[in-house]
C-alpha atoms as a PDB file:
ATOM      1  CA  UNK A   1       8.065  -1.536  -3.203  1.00  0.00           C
ATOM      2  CA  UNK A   2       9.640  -2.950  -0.022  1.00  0.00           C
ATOM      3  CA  UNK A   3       8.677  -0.038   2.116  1.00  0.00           C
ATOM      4  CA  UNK A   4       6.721  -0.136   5.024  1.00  0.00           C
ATOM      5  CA  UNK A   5       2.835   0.516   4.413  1.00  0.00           C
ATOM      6  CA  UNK A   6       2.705   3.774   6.834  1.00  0.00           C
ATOM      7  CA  UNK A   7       5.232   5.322   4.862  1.00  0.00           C
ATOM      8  CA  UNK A   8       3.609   4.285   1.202  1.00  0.00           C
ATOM      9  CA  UNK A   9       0.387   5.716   2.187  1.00  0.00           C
ATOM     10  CA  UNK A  10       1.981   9.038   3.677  1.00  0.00           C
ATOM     11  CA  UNK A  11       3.874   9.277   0.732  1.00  0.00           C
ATOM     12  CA  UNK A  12       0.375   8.764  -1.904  1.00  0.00           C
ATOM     13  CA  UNK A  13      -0.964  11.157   0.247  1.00  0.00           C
ATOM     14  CA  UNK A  14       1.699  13.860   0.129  1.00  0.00           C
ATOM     15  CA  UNK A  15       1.414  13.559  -3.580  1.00  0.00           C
ATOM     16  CA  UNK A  16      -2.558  14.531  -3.321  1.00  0.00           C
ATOM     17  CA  UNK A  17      -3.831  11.107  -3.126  1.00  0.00           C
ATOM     18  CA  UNK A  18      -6.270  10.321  -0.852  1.00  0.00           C
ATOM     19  CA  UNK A  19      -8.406   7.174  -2.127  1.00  0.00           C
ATOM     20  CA  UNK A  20      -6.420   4.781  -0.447  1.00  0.00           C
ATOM     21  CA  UNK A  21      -6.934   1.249  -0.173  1.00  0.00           C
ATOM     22  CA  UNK A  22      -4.623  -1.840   1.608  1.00  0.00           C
ATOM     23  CA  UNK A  23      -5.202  -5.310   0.463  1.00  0.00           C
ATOM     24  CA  UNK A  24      -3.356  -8.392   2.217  1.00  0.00           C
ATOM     25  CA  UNK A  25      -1.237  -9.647  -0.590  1.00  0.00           C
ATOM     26  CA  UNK A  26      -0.981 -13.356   1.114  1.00  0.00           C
ATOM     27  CA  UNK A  27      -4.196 -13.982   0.235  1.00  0.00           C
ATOM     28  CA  UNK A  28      -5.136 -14.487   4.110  1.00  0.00           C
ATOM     29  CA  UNK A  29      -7.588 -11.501   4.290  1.00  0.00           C
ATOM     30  CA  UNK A  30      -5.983  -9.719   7.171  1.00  0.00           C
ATOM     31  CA  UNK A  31      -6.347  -6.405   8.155  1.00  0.00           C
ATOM     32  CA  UNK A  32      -3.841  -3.957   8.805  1.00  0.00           C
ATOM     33  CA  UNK A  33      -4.190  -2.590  12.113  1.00  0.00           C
ATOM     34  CA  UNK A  34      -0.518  -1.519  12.623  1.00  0.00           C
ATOM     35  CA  UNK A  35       0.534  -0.093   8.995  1.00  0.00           C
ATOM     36  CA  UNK A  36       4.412   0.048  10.147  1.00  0.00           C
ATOM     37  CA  UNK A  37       4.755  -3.575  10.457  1.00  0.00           C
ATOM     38  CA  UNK A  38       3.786  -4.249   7.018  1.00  0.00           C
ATOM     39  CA  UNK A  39       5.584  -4.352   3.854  1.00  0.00           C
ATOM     40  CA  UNK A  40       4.348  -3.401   0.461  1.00  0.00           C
ATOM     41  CA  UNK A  41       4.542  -5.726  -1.763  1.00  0.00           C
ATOM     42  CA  UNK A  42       2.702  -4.176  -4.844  1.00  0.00           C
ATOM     43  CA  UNK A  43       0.283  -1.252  -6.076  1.00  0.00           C
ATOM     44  CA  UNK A  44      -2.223  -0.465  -8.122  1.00  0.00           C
ATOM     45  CA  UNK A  45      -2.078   1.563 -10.183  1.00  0.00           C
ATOM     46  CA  UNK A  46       1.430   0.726 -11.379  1.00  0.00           C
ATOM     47  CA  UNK A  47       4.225   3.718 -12.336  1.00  0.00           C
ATOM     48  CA  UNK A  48       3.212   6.284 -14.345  1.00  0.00           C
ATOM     49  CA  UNK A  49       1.058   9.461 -14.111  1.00  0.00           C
ATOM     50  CA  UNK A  50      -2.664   9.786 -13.336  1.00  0.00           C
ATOM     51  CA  UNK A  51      -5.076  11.692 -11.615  1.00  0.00           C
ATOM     52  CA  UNK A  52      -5.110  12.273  -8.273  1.00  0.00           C
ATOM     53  CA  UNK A  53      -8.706  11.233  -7.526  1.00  0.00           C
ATOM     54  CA  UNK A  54      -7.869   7.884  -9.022  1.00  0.00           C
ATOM     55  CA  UNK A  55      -7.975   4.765  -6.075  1.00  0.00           C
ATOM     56  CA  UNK A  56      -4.660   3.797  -5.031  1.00  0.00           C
ATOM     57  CA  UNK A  57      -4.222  -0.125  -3.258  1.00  0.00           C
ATOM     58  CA  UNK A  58      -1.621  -1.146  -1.839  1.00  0.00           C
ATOM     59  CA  UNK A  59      -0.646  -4.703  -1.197  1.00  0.00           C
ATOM     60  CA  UNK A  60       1.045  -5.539   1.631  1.00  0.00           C
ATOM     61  CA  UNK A  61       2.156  -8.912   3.717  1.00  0.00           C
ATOM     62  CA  UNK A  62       3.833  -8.549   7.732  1.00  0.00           C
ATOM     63  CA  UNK A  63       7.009  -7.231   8.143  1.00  0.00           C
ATOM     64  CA  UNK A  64       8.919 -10.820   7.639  1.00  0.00           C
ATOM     65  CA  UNK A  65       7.120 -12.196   5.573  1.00  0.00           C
ATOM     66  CA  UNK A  66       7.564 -12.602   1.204  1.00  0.00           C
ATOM     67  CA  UNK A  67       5.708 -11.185  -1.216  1.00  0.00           C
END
């Protein structure tokens, strides 16, 4: 965690996941129109192994802002 949400996403995707979702992890229901200037804060699923048509979410608040 801690990495920007542009990079998390590229990175789920070079490992052959493409069911991607971001969530707003404040709460505050925004959308993420400019992926670099967010942070993740959390995923789901957590570490470990699983297939790679399985939805990934990522949780993510402005760059700035805590988790």
């Amino acid at each position: 965690m801690g990495e920007n949400l542009q990079f998390a996403q590229d990175s789920a995707q070079a490992a052959g996941f493409y069911l991607l979702d971001d969530q707003d992890a404040s709460g505050l229901g925004r959308l993420q129109v400019m992926d670099r200037n967010w942070t993740v804060c959390s995923r789901e699923p957590g570490p470990g192994t699983y297939p790679v048509d399985m939805k990934v979410t990522l949780h993510a608040v402005k760059a700035g802002e805590s988790c």
